[in-house]
N, C-alpha and C. Protein backbone atom coordinates (compact mmCIF):
# COMPACT_ATOMS: atom_id res chain seq x y z
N UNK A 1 -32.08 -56.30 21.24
CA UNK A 1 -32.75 -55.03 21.10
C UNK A 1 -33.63 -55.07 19.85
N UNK A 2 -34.60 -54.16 20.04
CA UNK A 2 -36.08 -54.45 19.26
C UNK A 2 -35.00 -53.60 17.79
N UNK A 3 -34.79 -54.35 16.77
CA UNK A 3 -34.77 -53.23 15.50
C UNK A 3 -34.81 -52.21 15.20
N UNK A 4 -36.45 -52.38 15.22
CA UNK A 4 -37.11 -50.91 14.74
C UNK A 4 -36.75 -49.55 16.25
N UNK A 5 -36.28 -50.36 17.27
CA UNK A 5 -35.97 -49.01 17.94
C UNK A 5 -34.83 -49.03 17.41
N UNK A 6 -33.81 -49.38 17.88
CA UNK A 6 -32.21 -49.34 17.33
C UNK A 6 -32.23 -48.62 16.19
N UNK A 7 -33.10 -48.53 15.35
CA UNK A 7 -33.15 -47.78 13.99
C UNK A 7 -33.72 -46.81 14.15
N UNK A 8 -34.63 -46.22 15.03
CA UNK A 8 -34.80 -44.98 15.74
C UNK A 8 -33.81 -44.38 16.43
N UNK A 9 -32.92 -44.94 17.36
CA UNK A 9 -31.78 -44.17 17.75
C UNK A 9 -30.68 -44.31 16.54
N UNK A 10 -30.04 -44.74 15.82
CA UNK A 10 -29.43 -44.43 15.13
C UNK A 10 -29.66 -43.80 13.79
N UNK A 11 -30.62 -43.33 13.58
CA UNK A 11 -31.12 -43.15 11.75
C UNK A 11 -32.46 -42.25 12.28
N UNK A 12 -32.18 -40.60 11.61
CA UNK A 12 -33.66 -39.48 11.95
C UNK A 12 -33.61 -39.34 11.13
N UNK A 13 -34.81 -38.47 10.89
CA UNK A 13 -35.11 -37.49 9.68
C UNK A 13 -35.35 -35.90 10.18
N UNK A 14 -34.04 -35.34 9.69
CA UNK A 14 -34.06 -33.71 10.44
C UNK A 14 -34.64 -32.93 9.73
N UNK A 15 -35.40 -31.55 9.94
CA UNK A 15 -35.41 -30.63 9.38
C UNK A 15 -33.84 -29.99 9.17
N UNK A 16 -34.23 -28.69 8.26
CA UNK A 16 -33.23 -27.82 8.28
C UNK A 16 -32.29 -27.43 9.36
N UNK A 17 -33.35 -26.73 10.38
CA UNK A 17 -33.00 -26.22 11.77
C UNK A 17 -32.16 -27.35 12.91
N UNK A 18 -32.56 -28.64 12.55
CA UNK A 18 -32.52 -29.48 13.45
C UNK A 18 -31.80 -30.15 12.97
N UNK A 19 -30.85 -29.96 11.79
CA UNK A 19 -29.37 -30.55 10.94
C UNK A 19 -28.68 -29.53 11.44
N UNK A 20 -28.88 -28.36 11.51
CA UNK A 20 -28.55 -27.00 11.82
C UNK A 20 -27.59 -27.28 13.19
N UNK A 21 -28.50 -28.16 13.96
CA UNK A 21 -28.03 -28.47 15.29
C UNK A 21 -27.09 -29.54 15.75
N UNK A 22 -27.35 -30.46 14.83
CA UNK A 22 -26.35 -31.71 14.72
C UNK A 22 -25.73 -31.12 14.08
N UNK A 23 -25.37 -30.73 13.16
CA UNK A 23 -23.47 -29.92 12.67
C UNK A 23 -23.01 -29.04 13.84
N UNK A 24 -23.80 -28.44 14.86
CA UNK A 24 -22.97 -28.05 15.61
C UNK A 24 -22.59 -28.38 16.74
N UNK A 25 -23.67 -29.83 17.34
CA UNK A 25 -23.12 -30.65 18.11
C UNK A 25 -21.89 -31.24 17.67
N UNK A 26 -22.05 -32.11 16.45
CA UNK A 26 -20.22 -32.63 15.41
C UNK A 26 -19.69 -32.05 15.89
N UNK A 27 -19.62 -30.35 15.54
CA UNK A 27 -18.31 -29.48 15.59
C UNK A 27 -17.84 -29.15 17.20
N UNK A 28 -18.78 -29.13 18.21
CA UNK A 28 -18.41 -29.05 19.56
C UNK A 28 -17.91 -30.43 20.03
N UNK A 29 -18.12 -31.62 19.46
CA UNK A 29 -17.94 -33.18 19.79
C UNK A 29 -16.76 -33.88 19.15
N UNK A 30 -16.25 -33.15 18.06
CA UNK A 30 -15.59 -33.52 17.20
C UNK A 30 -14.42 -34.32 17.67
N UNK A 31 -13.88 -34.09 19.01
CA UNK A 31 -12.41 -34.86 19.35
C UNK A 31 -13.03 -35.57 19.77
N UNK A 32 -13.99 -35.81 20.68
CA UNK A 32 -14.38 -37.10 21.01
C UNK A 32 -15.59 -38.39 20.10
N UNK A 33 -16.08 -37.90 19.32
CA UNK A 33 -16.25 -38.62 18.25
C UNK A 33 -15.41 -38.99 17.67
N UNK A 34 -14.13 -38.67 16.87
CA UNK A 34 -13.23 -39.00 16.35
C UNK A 34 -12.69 -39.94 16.82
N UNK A 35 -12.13 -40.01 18.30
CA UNK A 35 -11.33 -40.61 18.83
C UNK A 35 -12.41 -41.93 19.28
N UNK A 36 -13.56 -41.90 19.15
CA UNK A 36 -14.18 -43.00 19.54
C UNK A 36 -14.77 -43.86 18.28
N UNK A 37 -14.43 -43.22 16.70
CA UNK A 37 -14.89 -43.86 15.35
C UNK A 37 -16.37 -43.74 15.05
N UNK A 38 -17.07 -42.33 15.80
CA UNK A 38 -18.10 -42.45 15.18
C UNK A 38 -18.27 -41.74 14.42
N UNK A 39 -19.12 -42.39 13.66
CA UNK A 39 -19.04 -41.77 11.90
C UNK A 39 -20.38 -41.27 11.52
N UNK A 40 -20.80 -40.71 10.44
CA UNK A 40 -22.27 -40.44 10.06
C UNK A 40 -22.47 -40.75 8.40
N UNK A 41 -24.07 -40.60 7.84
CA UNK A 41 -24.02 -40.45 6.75
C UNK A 41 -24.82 -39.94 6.78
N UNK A 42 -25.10 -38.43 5.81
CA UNK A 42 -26.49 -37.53 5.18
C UNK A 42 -26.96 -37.71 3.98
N UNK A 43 -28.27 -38.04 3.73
CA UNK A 43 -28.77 -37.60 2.51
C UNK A 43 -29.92 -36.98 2.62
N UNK A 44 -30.00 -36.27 1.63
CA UNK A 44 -30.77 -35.06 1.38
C UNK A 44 -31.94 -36.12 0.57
N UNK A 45 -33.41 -35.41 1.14
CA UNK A 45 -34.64 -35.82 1.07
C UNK A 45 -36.19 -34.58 1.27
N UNK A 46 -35.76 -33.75 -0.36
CA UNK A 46 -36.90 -32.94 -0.31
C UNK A 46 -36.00 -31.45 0.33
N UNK A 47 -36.82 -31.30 1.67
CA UNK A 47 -36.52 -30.12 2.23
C UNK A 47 -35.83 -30.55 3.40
N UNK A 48 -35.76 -32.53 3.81
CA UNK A 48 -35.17 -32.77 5.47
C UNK A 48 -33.89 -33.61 5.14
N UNK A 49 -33.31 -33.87 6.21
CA UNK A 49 -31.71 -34.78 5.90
C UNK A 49 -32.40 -35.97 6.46
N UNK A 50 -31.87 -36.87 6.19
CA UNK A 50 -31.63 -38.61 6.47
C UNK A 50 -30.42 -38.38 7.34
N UNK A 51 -29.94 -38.76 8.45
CA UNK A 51 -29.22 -38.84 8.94
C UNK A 51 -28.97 -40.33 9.81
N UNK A 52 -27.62 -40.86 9.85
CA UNK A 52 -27.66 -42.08 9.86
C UNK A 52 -26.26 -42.02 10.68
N UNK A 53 -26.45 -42.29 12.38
CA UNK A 53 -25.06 -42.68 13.08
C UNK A 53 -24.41 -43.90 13.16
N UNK A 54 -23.08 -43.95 12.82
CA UNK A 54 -22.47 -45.30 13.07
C UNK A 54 -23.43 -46.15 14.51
N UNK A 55 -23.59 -47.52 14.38
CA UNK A 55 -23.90 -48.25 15.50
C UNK A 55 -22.85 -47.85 16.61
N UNK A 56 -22.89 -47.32 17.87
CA UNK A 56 -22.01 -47.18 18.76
C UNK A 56 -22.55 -47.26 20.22
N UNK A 57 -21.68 -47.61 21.17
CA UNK A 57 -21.97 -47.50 22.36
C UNK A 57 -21.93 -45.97 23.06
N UNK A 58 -21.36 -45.00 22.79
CA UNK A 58 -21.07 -44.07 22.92
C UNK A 58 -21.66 -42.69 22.66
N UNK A 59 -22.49 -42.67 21.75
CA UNK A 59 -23.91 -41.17 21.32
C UNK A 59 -24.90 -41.95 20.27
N UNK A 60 -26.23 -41.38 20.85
CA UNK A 60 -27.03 -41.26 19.80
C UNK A 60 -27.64 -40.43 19.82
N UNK A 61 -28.91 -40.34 18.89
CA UNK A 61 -29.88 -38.72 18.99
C UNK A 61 -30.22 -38.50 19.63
N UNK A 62 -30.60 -39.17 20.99
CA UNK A 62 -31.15 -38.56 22.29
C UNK A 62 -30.06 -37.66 23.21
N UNK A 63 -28.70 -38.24 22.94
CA UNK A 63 -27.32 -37.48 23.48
C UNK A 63 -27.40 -36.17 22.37
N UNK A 64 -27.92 -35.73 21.40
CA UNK A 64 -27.08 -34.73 20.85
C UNK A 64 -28.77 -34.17 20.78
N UNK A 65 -29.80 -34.65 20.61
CA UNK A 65 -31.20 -33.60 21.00
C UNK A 65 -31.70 -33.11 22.20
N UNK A 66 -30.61 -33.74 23.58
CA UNK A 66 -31.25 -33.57 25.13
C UNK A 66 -31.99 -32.25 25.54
């Protein structure tokens, strides 16, 4: 798989609104993320988040922006 996509599905840059939405996908997903080890990391950049999903077979941003 090409990199630079793989690093498109796993790693965005959200607005406010659109972190807004991934915390509440987490919180509706939460047992099954858990139970499958996927993990995240945020950092804050200005006014947008960095957001960064564990490598997994199981969700990426296209599953939680559909």
């Amino acid at each position: 798989m090409n990199y630079i996509i793989e690093q498109s599905q796993y790693k965005r840059e959200l607005s406010r609104n659109q972190y807004r939405d991934f915390i509440k996908y987490i919180d509706d997903n939460y047992e099954e993320m858990y139970g499958n080890k996927v993990s995240y990391t945020v950092r804050k950049d200005g006014d947008n988040f960095i957001v960064t999903l564990s490598q997994n077979s199981v969700i990426d941003f296209d599953d939680i922006f559909k």
